[in-house]
Protein backbone atom coordinates (compact mmCIF):
# COMPACT_ATOMS: atom_id res chain seq x y z
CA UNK A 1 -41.44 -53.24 84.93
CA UNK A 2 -45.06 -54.52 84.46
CA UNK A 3 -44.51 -55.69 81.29
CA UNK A 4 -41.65 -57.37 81.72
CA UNK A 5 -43.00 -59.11 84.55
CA UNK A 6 -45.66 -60.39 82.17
CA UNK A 7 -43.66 -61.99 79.43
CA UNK A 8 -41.74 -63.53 82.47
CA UNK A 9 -45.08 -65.00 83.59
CA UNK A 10 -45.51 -65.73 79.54
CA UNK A 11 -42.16 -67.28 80.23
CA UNK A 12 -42.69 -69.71 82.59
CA UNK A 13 -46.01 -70.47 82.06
CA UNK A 14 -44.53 -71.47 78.49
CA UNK A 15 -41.69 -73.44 80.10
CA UNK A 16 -42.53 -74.56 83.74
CA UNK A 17 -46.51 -75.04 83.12
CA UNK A 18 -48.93 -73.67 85.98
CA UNK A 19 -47.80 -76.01 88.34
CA UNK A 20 -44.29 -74.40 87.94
CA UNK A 21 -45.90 -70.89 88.14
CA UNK A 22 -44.61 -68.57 91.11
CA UNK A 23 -44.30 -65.38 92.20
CA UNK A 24 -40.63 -66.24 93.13
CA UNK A 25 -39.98 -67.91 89.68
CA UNK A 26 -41.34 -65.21 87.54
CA UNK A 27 -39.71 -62.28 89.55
CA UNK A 28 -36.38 -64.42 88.99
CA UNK A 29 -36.57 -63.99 85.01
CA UNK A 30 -38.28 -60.81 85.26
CA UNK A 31 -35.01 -59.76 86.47
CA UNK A 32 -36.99 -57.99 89.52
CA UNK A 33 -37.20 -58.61 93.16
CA UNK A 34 -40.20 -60.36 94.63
CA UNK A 35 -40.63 -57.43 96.43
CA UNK A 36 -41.17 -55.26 93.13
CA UNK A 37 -43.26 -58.17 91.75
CA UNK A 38 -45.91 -57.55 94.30
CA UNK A 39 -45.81 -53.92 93.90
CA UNK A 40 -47.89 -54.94 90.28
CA UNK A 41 -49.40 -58.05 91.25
CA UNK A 42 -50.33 -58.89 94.58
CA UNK A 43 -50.38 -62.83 93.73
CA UNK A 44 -49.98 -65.58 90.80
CA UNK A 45 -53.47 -65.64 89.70
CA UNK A 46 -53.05 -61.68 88.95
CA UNK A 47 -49.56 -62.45 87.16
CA UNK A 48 -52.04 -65.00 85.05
CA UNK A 49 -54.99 -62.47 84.47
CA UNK A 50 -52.26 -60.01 83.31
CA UNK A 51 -50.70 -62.84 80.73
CA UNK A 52 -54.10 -63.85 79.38
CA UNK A 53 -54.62 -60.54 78.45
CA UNK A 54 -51.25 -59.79 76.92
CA UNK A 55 -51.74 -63.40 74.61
CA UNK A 56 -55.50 -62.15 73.83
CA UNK A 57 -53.99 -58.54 72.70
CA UNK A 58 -51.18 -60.38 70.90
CA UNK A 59 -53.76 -63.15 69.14
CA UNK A 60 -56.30 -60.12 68.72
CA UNK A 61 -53.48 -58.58 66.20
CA UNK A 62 -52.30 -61.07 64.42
CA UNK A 63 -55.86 -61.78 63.76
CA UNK A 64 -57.23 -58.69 63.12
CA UNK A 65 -54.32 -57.43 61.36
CA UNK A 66 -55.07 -60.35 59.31
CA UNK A 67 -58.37 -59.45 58.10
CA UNK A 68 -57.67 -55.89 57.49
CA UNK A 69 -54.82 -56.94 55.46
CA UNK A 70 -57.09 -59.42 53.21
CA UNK A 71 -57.97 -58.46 49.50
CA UNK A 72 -59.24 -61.72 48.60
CA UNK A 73 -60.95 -64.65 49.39
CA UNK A 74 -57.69 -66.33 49.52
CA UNK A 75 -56.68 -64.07 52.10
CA UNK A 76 -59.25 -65.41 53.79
CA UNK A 77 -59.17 -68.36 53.44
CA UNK A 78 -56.02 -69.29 53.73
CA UNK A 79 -53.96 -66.37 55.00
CA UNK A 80 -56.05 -65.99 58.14
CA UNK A 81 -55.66 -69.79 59.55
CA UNK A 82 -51.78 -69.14 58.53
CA UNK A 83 -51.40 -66.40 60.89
CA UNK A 84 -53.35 -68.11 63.59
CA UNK A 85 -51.17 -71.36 63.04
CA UNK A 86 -47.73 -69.41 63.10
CA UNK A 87 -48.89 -67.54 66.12
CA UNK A 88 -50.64 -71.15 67.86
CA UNK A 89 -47.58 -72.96 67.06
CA UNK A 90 -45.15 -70.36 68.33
CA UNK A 91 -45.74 -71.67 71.80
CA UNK A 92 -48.39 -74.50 71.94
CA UNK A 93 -47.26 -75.47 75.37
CA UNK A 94 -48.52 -71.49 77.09
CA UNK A 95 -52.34 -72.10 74.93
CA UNK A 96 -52.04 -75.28 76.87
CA UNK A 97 -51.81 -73.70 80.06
CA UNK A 98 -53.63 -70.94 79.52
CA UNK A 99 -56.79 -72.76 78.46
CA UNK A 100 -56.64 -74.63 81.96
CA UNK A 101 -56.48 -71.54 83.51
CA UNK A 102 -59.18 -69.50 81.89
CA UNK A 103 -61.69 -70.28 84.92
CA UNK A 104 -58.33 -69.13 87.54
CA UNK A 105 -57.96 -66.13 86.09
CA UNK A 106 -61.63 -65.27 85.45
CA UNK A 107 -60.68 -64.34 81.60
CA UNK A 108 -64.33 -65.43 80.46
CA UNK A 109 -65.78 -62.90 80.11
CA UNK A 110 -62.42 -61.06 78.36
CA UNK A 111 -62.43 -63.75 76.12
CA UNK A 112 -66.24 -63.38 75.27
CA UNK A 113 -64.92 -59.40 74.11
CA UNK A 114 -62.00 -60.97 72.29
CA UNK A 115 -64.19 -62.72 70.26
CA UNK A 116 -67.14 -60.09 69.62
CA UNK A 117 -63.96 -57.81 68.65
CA UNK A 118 -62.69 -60.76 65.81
CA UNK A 119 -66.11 -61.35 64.74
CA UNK A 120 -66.60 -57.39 63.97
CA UNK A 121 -63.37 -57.61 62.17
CA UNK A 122 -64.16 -60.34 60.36
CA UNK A 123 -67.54 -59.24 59.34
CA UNK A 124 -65.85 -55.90 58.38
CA UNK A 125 -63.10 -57.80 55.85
CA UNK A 126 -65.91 -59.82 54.47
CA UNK A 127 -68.40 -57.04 54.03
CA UNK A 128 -65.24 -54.68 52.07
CA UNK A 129 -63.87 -57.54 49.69
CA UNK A 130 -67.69 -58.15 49.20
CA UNK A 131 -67.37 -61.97 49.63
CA UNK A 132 -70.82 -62.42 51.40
CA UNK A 133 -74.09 -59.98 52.14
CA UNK A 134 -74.44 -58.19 55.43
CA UNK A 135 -76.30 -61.09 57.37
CA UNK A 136 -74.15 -64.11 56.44
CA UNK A 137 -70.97 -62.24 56.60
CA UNK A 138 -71.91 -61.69 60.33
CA UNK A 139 -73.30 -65.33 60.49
CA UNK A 140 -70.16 -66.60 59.22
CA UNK A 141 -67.78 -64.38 61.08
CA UNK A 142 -69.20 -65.79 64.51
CA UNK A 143 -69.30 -69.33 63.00
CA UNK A 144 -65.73 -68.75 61.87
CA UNK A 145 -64.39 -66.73 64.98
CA UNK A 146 -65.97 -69.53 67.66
CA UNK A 147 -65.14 -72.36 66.11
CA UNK A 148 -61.26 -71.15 65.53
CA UNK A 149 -61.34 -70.68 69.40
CA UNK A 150 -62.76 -74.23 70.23
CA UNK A 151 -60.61 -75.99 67.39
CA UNK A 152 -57.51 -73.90 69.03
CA UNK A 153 -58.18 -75.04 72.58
CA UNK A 154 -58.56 -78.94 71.47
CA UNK A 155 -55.10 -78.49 70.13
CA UNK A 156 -53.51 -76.88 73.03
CA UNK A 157 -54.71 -80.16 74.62
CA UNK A 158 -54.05 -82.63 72.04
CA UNK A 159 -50.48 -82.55 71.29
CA UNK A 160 -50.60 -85.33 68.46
CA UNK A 161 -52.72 -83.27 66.63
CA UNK A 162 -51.49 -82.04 63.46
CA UNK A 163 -51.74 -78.15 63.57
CA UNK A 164 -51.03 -77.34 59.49
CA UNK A 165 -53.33 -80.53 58.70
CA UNK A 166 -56.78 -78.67 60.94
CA UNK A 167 -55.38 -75.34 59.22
CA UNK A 168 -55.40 -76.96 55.79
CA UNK A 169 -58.96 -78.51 56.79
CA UNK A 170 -60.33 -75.19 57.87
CA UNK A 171 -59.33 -73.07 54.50
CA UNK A 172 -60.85 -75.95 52.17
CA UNK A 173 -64.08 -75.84 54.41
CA UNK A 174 -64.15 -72.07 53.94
CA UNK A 175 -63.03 -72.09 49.69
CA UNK A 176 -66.10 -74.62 49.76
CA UNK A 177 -68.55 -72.06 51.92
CA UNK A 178 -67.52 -69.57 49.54
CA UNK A 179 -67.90 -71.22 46.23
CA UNK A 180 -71.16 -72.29 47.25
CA UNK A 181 -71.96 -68.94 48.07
CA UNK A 182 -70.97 -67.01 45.20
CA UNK A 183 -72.71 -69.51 43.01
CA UNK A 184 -75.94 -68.34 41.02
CA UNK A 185 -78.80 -70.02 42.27
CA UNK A 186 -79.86 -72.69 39.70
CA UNK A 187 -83.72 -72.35 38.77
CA UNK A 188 -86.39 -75.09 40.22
């Protein structure tokens, strides 16, 4: 019953925005009585804590599973901001609302572990394909990892914004990084 009362909150978050957010609503397409609802969750902003952490376990594999699945720089570079993209654009509208809840349902500082998480998997697919040394492969994870996230909550807010176009723009920044890294240093 819990989780189904969280992809109903996923629901109508997705389709009624926060404003349209209620306990009554979300026990309605849970399928549950409002009664059962607050058996889980004793109010909306818990129904929101719970679907922030269901979208960061969701975004967390897709992700991750995408850098443990890499065996190339291409892979990386483009494969990664595919996934993200097909997983963004699956519901733009619920990023939207959840990025103007993240201060409601205090997700901070289970975003901030989110990202240390993608980082060490990032680090981790860099390091095995041997793309980058220990250092910058950590350096670039964080770089990559942090900017994603503020890149992905500009587009949940900007809905002119061309989704494919940023990804497109993000892989030929990072084929650049790497071919600039993997070139031999030229003598003085």
């Amino acid at each position: 019953m819990f989780a189904s009362i969280v992809e109903a909150g996923i629901r109508v978050l997705s389709k009624h925005g926060s404003d349209g957010l209620t306990t009554n609503r979300v026990a309605e397409v849970a399928g549950v009585s409002v009664g059962s609802l607050y058996r889980y969750f004793p109010n909306k902003e818990a129904i929101v804590s719970a679907v922030f952490d269901r979208c960061l376990e969701r975004l967390g594999e897709v992700i991750g599973d995408a850098f443990d699945a890499a065996r190339s720089v291409n892979d990386i570079v483009r494969g990664v901001p595919e996934r993200i993209v097909e997983a963004f654009t699956a519901d733009r509208a619920l990023y939207r609302e959840l990025w103007r809840l993240r201060s409601a349902a205090d997700a901070h500082a289970r975003i901030a572990l989110h990202h240390t998480r993608m980082v060490q998997r990032a680090t981790a697919a860099l390091l095995r394909l041997k793309l980058l040394p220990d250092g910058e492969a950590q350096a670039f994870a964080y770089v990559m990892i942090h900017s994603a996230d503020g890149v992905a909550n500009q587009l949940a807010i900007d809905r002119d914004v061309d989704i494919l176009q940023v990804a497109m723009v993000c892989s030929e920044l990072m084929r650049r990084y790497f071919a600039q890294a993997t070139r031999s240093p030229t003598p003085p």
